[in-house]
Every structure is written in structure tokens, then in C-alpha cells.
N, C-alpha and C. Protein backbone atom coordinates (compact mmCIF):
# COMPACT_ATOMS: atom_id res chain seq x y z
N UNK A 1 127.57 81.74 94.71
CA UNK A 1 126.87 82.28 95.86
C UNK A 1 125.79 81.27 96.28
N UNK A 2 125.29 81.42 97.70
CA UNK A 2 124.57 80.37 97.86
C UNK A 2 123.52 81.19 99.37
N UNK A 3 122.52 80.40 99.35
CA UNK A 3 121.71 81.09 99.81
C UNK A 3 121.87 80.00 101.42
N UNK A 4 121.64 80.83 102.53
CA UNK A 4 121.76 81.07 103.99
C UNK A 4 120.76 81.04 104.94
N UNK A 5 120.33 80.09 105.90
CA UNK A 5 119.15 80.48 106.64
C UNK A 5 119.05 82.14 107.11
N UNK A 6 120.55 82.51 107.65
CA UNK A 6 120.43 84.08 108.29
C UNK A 6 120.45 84.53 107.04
N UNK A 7 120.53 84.63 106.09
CA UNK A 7 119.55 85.70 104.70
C UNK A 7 118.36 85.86 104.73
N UNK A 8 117.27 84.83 104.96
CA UNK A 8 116.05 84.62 105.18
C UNK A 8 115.68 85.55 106.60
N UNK A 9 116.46 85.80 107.63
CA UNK A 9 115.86 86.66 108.79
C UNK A 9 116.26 87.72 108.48
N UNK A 10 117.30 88.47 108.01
CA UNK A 10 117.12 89.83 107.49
C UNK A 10 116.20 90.63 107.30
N UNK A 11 115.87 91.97 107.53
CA UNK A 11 114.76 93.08 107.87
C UNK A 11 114.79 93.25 106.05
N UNK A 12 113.68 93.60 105.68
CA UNK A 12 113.16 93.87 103.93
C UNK A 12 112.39 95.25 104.65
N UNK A 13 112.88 96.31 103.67
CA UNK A 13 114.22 96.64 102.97
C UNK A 13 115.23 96.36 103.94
N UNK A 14 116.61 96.17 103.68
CA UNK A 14 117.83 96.38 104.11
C UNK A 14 117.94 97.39 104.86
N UNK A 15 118.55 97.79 105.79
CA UNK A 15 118.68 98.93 106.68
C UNK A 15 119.58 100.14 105.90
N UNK A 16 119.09 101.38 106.12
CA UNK A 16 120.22 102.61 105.46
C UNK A 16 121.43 102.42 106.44
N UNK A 17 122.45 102.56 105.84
CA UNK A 17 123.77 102.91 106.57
C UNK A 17 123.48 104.26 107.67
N UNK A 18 123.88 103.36 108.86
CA UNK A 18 124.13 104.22 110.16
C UNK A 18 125.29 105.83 109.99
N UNK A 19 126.21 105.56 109.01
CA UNK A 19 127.38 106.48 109.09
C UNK A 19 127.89 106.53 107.35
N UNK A 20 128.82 107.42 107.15
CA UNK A 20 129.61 107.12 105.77
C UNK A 20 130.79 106.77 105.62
N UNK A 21 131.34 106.30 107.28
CA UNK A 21 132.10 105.67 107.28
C UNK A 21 132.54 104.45 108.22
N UNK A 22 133.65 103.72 108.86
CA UNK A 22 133.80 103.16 109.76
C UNK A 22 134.07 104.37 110.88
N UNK A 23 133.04 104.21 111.87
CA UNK A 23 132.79 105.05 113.05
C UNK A 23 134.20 104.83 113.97
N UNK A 24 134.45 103.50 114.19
CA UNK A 24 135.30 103.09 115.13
C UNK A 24 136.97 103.31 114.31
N UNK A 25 136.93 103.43 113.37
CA UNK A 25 138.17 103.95 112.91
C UNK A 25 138.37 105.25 112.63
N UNK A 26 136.96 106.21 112.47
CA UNK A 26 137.32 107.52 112.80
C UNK A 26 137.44 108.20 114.22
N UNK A 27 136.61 107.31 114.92
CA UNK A 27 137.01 107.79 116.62
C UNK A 27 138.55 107.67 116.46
N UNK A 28 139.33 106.15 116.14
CA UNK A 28 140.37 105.72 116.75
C UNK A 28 141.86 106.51 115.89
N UNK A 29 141.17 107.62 114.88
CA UNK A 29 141.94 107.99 113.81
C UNK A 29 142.83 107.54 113.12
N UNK A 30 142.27 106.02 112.52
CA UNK A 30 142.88 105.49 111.50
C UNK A 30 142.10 105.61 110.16
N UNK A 31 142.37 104.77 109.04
CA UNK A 31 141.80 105.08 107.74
C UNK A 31 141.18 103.50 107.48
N UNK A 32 139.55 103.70 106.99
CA UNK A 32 139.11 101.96 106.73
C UNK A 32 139.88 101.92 105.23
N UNK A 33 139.90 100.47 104.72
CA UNK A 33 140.30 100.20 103.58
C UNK A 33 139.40 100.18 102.88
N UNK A 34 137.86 99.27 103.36
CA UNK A 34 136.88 98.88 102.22
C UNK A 34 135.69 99.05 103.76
N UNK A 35 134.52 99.48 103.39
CA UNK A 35 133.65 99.43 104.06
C UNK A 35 132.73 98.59 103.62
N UNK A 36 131.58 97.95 104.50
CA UNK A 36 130.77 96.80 104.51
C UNK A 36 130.03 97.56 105.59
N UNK A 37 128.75 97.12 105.09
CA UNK A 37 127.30 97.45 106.11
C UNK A 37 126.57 95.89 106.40
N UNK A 38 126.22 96.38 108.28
CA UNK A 38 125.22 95.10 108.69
C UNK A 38 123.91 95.53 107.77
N UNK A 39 124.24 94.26 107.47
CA UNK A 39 122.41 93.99 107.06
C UNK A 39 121.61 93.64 108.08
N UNK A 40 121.83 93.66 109.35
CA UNK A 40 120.90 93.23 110.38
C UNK A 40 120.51 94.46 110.97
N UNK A 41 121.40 96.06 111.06
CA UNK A 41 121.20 97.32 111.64
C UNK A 41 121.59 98.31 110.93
N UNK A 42 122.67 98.22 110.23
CA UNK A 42 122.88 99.42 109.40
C UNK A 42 124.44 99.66 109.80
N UNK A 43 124.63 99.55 110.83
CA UNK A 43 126.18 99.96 111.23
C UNK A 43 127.56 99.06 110.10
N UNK A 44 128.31 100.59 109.56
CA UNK A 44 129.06 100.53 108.80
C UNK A 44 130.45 100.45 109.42
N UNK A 45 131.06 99.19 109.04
CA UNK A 45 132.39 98.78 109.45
C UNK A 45 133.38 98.72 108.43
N UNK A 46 134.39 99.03 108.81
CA UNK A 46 135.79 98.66 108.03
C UNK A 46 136.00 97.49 107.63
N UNK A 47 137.00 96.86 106.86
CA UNK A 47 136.99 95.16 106.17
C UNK A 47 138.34 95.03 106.68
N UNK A 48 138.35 93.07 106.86
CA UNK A 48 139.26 92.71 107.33
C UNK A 48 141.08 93.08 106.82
N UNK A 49 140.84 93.93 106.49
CA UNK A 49 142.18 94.38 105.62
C UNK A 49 143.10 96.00 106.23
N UNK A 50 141.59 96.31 106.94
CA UNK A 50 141.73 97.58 107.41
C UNK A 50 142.29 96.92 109.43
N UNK A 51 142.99 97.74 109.70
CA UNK A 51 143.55 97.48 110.99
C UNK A 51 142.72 97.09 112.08
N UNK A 52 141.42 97.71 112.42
CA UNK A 52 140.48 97.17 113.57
C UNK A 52 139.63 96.13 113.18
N UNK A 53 139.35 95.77 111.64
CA UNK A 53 138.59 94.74 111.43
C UNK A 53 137.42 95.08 112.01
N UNK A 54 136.64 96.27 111.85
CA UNK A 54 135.59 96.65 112.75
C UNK A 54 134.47 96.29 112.22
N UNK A 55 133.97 95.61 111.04
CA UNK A 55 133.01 95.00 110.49
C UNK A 55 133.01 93.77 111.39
N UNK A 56 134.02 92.54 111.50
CA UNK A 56 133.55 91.13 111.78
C UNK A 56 133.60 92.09 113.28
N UNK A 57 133.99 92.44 114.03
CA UNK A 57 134.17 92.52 115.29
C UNK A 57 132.90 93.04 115.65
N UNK A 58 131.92 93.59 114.82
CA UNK A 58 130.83 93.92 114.89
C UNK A 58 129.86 92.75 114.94
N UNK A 59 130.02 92.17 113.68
CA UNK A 59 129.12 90.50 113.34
C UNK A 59 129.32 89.77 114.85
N UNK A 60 130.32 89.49 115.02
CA UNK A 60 131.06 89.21 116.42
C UNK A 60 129.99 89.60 117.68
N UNK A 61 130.13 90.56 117.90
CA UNK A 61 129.92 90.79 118.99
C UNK A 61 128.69 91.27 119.25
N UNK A 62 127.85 91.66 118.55
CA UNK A 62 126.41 91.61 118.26
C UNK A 62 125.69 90.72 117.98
N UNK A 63 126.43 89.51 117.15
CA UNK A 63 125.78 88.18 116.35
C UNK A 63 124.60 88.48 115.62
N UNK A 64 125.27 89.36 114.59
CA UNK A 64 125.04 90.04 113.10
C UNK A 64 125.67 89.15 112.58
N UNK A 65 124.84 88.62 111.84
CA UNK A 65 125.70 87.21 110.80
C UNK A 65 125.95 87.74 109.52
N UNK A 66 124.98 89.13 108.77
CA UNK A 66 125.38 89.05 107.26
C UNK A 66 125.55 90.52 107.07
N UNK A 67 126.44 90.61 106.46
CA UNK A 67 127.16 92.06 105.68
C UNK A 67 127.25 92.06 104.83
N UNK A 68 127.09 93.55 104.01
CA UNK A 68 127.36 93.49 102.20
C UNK A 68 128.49 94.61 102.20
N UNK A 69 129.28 94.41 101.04
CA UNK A 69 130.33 95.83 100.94
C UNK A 69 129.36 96.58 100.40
N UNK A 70 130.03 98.12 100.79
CA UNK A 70 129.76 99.38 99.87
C UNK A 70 130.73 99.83 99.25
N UNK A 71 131.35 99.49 98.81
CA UNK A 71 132.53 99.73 97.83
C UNK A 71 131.63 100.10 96.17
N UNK A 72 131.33 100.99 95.58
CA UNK A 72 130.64 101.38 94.58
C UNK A 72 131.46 99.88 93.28
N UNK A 73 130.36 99.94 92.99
CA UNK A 73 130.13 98.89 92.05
C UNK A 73 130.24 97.44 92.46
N UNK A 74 130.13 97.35 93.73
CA UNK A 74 130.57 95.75 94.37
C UNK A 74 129.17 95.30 95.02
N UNK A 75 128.93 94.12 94.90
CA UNK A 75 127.35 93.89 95.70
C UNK A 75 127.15 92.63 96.45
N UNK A 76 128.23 92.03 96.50
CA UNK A 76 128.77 90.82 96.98
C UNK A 76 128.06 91.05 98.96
N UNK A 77 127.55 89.80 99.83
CA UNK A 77 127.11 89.52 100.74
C UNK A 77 128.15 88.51 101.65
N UNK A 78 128.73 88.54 102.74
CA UNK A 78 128.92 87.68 103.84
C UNK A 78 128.21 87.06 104.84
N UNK A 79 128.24 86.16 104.63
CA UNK A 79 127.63 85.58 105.76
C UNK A 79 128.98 84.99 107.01
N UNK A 80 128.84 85.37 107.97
CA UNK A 80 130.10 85.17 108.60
C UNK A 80 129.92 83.99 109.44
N UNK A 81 128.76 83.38 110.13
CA UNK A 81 128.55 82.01 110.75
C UNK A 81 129.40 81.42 109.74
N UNK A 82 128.55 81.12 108.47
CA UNK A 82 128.35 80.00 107.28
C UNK A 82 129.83 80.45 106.46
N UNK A 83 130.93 81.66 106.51
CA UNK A 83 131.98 81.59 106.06
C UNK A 83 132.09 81.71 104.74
N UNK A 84 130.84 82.15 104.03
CA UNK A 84 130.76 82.30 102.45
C UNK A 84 130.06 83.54 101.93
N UNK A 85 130.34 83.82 100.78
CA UNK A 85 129.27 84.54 99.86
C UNK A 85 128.05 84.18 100.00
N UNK A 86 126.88 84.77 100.13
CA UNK A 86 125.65 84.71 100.30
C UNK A 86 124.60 85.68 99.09
């Protein structure tokens, strides 16, 4: 893992999750695979594995650069500019 200028602008504390799930895949009534929260707002997206990809499409289109999963017991960070663990 390696540390990121957009780690350093992140809000302390971390934001609470907006939802308990991917919002845009329960509107669209599909099922997420793995969920991931912005660390820049809170909004909880589905992972690239799940059909809308509604996490990066979020990073995307907001230019939210870093996400962590919530997958219980996982604590792992994306940084999606920089393309790595963070």
C-alpha cells in the first residue's frame, strides 16, 4: 500500500455511509456484489464486478478519487486517479 496526495484531502473522520446499500442498483433492481464507500461523501456503491459498476462511475463522475470496501473484515482503500491500494 502506498500513500496518495488525494488521501491527504480526505474529510477526518471519514464520512458515515449515505445508504446500506448500492442505491443505484436498488433503484435499477439488480443485486451489488461487494460494496465500497466514498471517502470523500459517504455514498455507497457497488464494485466493479457488480453490473453498473456504480462505485467508479461515482469516483468518475463526481471526481471522488478514494474509496474503501465494506465488505466485513476487509479494509483495503482505492485510489482511482493513482490506480492502486492506498
Amino acid at each position: 500500500m502506498s500513500e496518495c496526495p488525494h488521501v491527504l484531502d480526505l474529510p477526518r473522520p471519514e464520512p458515515a455511509p449515505l445508504s446500506d446499500t448500492c442505491v443505484e442498483c436498488r433503484a435499477a433492481g439488480t443485486h451489488p456484489v461487494q460494496l465500497r464507500i466514498c471517502l470523500s461523501c459517504g455514498h455507497v456503491g457497488c464494485c466493479d464486478s457488480s453490473p453498473g459498476r456504480h462505485a467508479t462511475q461515482h469516483a468518475e463522475q463526481d471526481e471522488h478519487p478514494v474509496m474503501r470496501t465494506l465488505e466485513q473484515g476487509e479494509s483495503w482503500r482505492w485510489c482511482f486517479p493513482d490506480g492502486s491500494i492506498v
